[in-house]
Every structure is written in C-alpha cells, then in structure tokens.
Protein backbone atom coordinates (compact mmCIF):
# COMPACT_ATOMS: atom_id res chain seq x y z
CA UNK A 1 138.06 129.24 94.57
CA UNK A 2 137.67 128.03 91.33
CA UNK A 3 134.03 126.78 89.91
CA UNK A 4 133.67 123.18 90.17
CA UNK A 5 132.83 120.71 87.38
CA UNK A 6 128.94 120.91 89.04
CA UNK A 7 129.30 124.51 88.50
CA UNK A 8 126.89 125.99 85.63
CA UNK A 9 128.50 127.51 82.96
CA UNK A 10 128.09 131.63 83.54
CA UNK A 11 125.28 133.16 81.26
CA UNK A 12 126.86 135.98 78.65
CA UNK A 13 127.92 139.11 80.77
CA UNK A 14 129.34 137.18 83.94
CA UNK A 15 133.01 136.29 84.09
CA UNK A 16 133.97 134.14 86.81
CA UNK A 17 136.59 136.15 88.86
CA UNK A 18 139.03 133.91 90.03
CA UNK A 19 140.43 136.34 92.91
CA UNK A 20 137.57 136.92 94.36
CA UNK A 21 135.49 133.88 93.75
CA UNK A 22 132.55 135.26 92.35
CA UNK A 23 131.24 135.96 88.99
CA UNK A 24 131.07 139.49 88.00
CA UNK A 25 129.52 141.85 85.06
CA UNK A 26 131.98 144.73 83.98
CA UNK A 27 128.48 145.94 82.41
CA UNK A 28 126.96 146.82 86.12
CA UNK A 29 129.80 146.01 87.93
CA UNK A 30 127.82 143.70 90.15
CA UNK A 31 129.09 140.48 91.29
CA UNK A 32 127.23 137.20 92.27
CA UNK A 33 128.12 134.99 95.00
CA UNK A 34 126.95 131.55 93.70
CA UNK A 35 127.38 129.58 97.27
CA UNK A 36 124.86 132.10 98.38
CA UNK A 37 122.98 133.51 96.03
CA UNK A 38 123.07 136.95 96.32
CA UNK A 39 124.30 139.93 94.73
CA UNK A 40 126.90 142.61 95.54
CA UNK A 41 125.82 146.37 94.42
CA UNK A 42 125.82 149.65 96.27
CA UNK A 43 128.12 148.31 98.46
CA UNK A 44 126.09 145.54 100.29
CA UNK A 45 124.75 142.15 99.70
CA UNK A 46 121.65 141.79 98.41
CA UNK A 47 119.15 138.50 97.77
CA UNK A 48 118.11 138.09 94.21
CA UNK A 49 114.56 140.07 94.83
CA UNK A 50 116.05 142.71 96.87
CA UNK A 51 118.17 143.31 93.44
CA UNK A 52 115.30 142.95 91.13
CA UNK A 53 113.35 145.23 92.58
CA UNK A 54 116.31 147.67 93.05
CA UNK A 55 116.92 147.87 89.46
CA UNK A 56 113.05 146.99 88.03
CA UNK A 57 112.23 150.48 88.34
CA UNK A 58 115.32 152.01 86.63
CA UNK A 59 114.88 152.76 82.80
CA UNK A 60 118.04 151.64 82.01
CA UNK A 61 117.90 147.90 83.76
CA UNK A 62 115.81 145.12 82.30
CA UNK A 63 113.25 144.08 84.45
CA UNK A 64 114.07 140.47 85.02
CA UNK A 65 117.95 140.09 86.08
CA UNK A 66 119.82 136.64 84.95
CA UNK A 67 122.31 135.61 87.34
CA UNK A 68 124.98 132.73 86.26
C-alpha cells in the first residue's frame, strides 16, 4: 500500500515502508500504522499515549513522540 496523494508527508526519521505499509524509524525501530494510529514496539500495538508514556520515562526518549 502505497501513501496516497492525501497522505502527509512523513516527519524526519520515518520512512514509509512500502512492504509493509507503514512508516518506520531505523532510529527506534518502531513503526506507525497511519490508518490506525498506533504504534508497533515491544512486539504489540500500542495507541499513541500508551507509547508516550512507555518511553516518557526513559532518559534516552524525548518526552513528546512525533509520529508522521
């Protein structure tokens, strides 16, 4: 599934996998499903405040994620 022409442009850091249909960062390895808006890390699906709040509290992740 390719992004349509409605489709926003992906912020820096997501790719748009075309195999897959998602957009991905090879930073995290975490990939976005845009249809539904979640994320995929740790091996499940997760909304976008399940996510934030998974990663808020590491030092290492920024606080506020940006999603494409």
């Amino acid at each position: 599934m390719m992004p349509s022409s409605s489709t926003p442009a992906p912020r820096p850091g997501w790719v748009f996998d075309g195999g897959s249909g998602y957009y991905h960062n090879p930073a995290s390895g975490v990939y976005f499903d845009q249809q539904r808006s979640l994320y995929h890390a740790g091996g499940r699906w997760l909304s976008h405040a399940e996510y934030t709040s998974m990663f808020s509290t590491s030092t290492t992740a920024p606080a506020h994620v940006v999603h494409p």
